[in-house]
Protein backbone atom coordinates (compact mmCIF):
# COMPACT_ATOMS: atom_id res chain seq x y z
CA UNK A 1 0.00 0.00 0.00
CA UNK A 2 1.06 3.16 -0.65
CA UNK A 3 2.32 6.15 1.48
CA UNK A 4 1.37 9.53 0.55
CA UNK A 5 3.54 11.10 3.17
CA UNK A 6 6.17 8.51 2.09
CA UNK A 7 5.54 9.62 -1.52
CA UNK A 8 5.96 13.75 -0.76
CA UNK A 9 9.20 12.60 1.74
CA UNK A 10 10.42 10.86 -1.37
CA UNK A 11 9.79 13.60 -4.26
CA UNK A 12 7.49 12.05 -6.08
CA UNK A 13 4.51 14.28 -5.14
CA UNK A 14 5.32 17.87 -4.45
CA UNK A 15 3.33 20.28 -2.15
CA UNK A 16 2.65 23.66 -2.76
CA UNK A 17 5.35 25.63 -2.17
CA UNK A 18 7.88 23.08 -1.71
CA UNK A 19 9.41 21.95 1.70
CA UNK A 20 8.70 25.20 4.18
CA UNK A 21 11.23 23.35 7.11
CA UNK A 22 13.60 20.50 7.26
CA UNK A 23 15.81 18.85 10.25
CA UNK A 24 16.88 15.63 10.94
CA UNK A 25 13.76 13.96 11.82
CA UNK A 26 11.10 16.33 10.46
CA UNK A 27 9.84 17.77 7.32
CA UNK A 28 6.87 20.84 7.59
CA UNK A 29 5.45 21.14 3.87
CA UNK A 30 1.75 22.76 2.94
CA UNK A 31 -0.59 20.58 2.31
CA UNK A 32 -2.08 19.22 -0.77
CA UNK A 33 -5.08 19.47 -2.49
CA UNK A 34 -7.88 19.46 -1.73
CA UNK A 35 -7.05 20.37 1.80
CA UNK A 36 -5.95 23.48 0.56
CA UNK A 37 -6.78 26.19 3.08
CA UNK A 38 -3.99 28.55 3.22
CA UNK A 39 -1.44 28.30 5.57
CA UNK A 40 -2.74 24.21 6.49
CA UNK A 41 0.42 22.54 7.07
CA UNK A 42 1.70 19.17 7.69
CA UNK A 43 4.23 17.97 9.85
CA UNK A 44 5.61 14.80 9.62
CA UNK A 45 9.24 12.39 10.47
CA UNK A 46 11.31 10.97 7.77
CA UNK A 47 10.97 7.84 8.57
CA UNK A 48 7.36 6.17 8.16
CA UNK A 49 6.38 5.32 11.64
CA UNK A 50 2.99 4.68 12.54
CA UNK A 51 2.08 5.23 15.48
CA UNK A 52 3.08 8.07 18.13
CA UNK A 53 4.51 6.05 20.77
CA UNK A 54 6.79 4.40 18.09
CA UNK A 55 8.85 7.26 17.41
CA UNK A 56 12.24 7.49 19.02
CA UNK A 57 13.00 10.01 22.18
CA UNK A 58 14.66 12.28 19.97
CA UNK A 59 11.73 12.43 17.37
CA UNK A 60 9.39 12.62 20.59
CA UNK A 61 11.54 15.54 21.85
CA UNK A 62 12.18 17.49 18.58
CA UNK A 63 8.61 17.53 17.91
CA UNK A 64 6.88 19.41 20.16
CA UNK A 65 9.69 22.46 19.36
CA UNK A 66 8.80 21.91 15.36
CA UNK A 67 5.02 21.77 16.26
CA UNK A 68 5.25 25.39 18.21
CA UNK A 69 7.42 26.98 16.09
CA UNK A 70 5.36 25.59 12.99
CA UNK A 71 2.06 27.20 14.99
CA UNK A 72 4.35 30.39 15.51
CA UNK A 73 5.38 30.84 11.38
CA UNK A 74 1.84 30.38 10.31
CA UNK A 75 0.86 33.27 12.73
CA UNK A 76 2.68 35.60 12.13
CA UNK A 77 3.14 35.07 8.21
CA UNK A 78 -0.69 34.66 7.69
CA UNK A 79 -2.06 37.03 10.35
CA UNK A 80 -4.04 33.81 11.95
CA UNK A 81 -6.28 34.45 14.92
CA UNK A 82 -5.69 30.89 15.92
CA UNK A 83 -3.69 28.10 15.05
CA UNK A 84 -4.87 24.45 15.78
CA UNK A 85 -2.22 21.66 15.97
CA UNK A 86 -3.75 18.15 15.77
CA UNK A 87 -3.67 14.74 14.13
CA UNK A 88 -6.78 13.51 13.04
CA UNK A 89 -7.16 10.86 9.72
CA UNK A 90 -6.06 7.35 8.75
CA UNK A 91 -6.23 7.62 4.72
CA UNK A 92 -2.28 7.20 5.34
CA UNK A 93 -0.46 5.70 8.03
CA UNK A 94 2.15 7.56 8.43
CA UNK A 95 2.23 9.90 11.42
CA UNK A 96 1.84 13.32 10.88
CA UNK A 97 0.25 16.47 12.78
CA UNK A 98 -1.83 19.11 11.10
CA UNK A 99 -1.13 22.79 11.79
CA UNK A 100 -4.60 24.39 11.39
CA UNK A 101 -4.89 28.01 10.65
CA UNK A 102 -8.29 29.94 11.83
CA UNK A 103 -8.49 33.68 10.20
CA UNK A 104 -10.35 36.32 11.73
CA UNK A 105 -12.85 36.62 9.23
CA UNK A 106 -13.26 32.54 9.76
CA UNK A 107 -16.30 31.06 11.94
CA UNK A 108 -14.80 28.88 14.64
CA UNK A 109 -13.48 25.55 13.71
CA UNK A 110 -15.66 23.07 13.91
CA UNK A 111 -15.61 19.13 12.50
CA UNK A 112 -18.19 20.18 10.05
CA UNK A 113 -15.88 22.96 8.52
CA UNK A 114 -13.08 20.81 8.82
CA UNK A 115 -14.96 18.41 6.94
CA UNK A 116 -16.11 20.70 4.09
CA UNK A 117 -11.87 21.94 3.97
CA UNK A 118 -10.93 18.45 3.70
CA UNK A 119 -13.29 18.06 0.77
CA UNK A 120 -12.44 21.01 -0.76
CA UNK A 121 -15.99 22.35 -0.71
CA UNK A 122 -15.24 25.16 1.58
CA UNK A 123 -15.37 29.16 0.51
CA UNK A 124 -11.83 28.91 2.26
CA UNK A 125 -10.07 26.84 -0.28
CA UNK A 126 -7.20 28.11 -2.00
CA UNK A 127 -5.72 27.44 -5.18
CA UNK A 128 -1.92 25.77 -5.42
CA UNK A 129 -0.74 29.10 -6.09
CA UNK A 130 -2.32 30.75 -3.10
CA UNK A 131 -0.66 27.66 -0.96
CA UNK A 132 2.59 28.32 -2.63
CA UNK A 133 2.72 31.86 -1.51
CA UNK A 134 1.64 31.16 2.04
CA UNK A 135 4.35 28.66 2.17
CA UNK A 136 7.15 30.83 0.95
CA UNK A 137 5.94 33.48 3.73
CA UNK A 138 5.44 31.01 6.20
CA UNK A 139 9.57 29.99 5.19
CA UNK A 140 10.42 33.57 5.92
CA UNK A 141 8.29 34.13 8.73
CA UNK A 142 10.54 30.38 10.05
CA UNK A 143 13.64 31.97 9.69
């Protein structure tokens, strides 16, 4: 079976944007259509691993700095009023967190919008373009 986070680790799907943050044991891209609010990004390890209490004390550690400072870019690039950091889904195995922008203008997250973003019915969907730009000011806003 295939592993889409494998697949974007691997270069043979790329997300909008390109890789926003790399380290060791963690890559930070935007996501893909059609979860293409701006700004929605994925964090995930190199190595497939599927479950949380699999990964090594290291990855454990390093994460929660990458999650916050992932949370921290996509505030202060995108102007975000909130910033959700989760993991929800089993289409793919492979762990991974979702960082979860909420713009002023935005009604509060809820599963049903999440649902309609995830489908990529929602009035907040962006184009690959649009994710590419918020990824290359998220980048900045990293650095």
């Amino acid at each position: 079976m295939s592993c889409l986070a494998c697949d974007v680790l691997a270069g043979r799907i790329q997300p909008p944007g390109g890789t926003i943050y790399e380290e060791e044991c963690w890559v930070v891209d935007h996501s893909i259509s059609p979860v293409a609010l701006r700004g929605w990004l994925i964090v995930k390890p190199r190595r497939h691993v599927e479950n949380f209490g699999e990964l090594t004390e290291d990855e454990a550690v390093r994460f929660g700095s990458i999650s916050r400072s992932a949370a921290a870019a996509v505030q202060k690039a995108l102007r975000a009023e909130r910033v959700y950091v989760c993991s929800f889904g089993e289409e793919w195995r492979h762990v991974h967190v979702h960082v979860v922008p909420r713009y002023p203008e935005m009604e509060p997250l809820s599963w049903q919008l999440l649902g309609e973003m995830w489908s990529g019915a929602s009035k907040w969907s962006c184009s690959d373009k649009e994710a590419a730009a918020a990824a290359g000011a998220i980048r900045e806003a990293w650095s």
